[in-house]
Protein backbone atom coordinates (compact mmCIF):
# COMPACT_ATOMS: atom_id res chain seq x y z
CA UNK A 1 108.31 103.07 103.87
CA UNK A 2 108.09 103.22 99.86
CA UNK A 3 104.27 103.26 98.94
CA UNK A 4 102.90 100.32 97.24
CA UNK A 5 102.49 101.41 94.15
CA UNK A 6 100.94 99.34 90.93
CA UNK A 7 97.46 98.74 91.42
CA UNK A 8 94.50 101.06 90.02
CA UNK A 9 95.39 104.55 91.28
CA UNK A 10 92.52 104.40 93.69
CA UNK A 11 93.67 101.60 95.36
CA UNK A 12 97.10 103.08 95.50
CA UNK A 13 95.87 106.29 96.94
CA UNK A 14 94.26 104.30 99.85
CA UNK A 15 97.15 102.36 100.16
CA UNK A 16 99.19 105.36 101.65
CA UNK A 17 97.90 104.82 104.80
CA UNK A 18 99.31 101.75 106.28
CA UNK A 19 99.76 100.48 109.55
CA UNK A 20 102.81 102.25 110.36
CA UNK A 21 101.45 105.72 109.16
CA UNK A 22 99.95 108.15 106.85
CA UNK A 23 102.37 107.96 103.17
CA UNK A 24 100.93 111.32 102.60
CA UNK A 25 101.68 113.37 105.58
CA UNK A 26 103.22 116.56 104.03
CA UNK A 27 102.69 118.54 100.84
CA UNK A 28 106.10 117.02 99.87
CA UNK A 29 104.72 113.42 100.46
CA UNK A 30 102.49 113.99 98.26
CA UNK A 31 105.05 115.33 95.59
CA UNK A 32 106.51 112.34 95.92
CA UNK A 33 103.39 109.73 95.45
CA UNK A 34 102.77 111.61 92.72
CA UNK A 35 105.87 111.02 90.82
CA UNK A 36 105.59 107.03 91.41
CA UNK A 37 102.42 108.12 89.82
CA UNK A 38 103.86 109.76 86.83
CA UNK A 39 102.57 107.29 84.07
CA UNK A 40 98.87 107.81 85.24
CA UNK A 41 98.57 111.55 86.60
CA UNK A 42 101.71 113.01 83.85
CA UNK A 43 99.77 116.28 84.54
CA UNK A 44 101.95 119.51 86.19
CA UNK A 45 99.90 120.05 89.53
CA UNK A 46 102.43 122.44 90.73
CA UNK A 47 103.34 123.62 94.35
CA UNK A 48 100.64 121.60 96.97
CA UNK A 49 99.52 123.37 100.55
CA UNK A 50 98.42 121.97 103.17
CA UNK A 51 95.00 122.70 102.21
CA UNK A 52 95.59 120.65 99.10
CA UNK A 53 96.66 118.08 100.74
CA UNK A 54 93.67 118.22 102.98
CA UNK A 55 91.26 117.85 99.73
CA UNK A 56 93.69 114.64 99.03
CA UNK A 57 93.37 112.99 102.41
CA UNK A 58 89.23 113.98 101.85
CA UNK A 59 89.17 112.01 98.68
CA UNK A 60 91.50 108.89 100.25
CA UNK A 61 88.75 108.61 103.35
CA UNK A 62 86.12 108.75 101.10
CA UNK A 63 87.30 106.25 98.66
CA UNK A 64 88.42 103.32 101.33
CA UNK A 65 84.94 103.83 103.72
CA UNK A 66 82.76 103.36 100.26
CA UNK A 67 85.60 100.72 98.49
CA UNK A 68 85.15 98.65 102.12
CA UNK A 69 81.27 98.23 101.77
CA UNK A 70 81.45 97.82 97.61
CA UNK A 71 84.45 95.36 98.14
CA UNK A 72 82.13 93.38 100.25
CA UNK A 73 79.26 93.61 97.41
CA UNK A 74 77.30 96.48 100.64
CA UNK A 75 75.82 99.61 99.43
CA UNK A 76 78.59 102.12 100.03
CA UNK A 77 77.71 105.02 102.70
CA UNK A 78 75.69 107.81 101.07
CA UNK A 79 77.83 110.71 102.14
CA UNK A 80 81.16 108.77 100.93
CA UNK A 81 79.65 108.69 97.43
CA UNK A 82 78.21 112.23 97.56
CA UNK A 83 81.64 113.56 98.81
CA UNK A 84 83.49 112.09 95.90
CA UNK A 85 80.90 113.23 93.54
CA UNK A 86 81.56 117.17 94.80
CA UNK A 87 85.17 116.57 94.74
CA UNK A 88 84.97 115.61 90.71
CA UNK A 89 82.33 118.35 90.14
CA UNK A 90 84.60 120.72 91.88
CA UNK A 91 87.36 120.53 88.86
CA UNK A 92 84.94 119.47 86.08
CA UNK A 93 87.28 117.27 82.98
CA UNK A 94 86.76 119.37 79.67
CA UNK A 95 88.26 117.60 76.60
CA UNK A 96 89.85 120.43 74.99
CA UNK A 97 90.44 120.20 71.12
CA UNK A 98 93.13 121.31 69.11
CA UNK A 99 94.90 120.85 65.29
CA UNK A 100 98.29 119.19 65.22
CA UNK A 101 98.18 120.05 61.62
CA UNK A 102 96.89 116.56 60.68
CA UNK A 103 94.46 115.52 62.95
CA UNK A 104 91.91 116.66 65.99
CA UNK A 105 93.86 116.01 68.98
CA UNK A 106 91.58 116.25 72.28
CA UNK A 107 93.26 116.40 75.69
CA UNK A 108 91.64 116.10 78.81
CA UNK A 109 92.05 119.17 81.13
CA UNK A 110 90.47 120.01 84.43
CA UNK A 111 90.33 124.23 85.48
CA UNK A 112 90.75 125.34 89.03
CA UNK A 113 92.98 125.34 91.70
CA UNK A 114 95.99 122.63 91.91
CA UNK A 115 94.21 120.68 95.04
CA UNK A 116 90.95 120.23 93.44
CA UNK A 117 92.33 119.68 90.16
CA UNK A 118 94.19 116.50 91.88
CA UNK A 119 91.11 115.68 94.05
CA UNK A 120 88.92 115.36 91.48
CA UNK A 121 91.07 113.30 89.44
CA UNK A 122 91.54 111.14 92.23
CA UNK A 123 87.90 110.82 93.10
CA UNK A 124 87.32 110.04 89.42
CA UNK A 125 89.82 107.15 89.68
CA UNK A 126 87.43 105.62 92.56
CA UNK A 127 84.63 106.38 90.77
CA UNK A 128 86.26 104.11 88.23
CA UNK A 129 87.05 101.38 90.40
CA UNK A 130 83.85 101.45 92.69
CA UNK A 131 81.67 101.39 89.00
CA UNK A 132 83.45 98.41 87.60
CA UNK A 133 81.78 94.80 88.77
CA UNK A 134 85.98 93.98 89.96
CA UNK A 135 85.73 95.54 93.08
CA UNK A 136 84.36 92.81 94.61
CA UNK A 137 87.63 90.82 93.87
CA UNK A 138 89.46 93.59 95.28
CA UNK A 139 91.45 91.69 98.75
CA UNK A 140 93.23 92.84 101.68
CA UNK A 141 96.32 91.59 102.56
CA UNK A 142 96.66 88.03 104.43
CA UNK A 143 99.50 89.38 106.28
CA UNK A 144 98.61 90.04 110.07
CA UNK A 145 100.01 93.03 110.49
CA UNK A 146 98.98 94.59 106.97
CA UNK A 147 96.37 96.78 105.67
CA UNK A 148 96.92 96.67 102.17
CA UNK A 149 94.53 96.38 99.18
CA UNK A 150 95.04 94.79 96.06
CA UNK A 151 93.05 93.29 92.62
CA UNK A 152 94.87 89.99 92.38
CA UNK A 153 95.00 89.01 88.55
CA UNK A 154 95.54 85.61 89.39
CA UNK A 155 93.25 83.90 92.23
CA UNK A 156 95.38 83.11 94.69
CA UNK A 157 97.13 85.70 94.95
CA UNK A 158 97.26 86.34 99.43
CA UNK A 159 99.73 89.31 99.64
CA UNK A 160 99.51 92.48 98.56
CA UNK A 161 103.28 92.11 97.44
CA UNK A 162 105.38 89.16 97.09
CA UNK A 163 108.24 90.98 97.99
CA UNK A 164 106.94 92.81 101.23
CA UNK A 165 104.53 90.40 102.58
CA UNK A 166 104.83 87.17 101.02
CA UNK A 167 108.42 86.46 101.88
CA UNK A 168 108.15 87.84 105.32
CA UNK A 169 105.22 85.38 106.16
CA UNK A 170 106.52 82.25 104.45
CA UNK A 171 109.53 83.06 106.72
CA UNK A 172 108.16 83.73 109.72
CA UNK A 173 106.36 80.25 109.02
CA UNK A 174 109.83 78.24 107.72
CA UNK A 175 110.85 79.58 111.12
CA UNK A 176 108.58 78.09 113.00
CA UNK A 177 108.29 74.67 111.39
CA UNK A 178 112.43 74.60 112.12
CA UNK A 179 113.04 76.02 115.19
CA UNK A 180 114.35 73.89 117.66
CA UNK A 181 112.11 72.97 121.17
């Protein structure tokens, strides 16, 4: 299954686990989430191990149990916040500054090992999402079998994708309307 990609990167990180299985399973899954990724995290992370991949999964439990409460407009668990707090603390964000022979230029960089460097970027990106007053429009899928999360842009939206969800519903339903008895 191709992860669902397109929706804040928090959202799409807890989006790798749907009901068919963990998206992120190996150190190469991860390469590969990543690279859908490209646009938001165009930082070189380099070779992952399984411990970074472990500091990934941390951050995705982390995000969906305090995302589920916030969603809901419920005080997120204590030790889901704290946890994603440590993970962004771990690889602290340093804008460093440099000439480009016209102008300051300031990049964002994070120090440390590859797996915290991603993990706290990660947690940052739910720190994002679970600070801004839209997570309470964030939905899950309408689709029975689906676990999905999405922030619809228009209001009645019901699918986390047209595409996946949507058609297979509206045709399980033509189906039903015209089967014969």
């Amino acid at each position: 299954m191709t992860p669902f990609t397109g929706e804040p990167l928090a959202l799409d990180l807890v989006n790798t686990r749907p009901v068919t299985g963990d998206l992120l399973a190996t150190p190469g899954d991860l390469r590969a989430w990543l690279e859908l990724q490209s646009d938001r995290l165009p930082e070189e992370f380099g070779e992952f191990t399984d411990a970074d991949l472990a500091a990934v999964h941390a951050v995705r439990e982390h995000t969906a149990r305090a995302l589920e409460h916030a969603r809901h407009g419920r005080r997120p668990p204590e030790a889901a916040l704290r946890a994603l707090n440590e993970a962004q603390r771990a690889a602290p964000a340093v804008s460093e500054l440099a000439w480009d022979g016209s102008a300051v230029t300031a990049t964002r960089r994070r120090a440390g090992p590859v797996g915290r460097r991603l993990a706290a970027r990660l947690a940052e990106a739910a720190a994002e999402l679970l600070s801004d007053p839209a997570v309470t429009r964030v939905r899950g899928c309408a689709a029975d079998d689906c676990v999905m999360l999405f922030l619809p842009a228009h209001p009645r939206r019901r699918w986390c994708s047209p595409a996946r969800c949507g058609n297979r519903v509206r045709v399980a339903r033509h189906y039903r309307r015209h089967r014969p008895d």
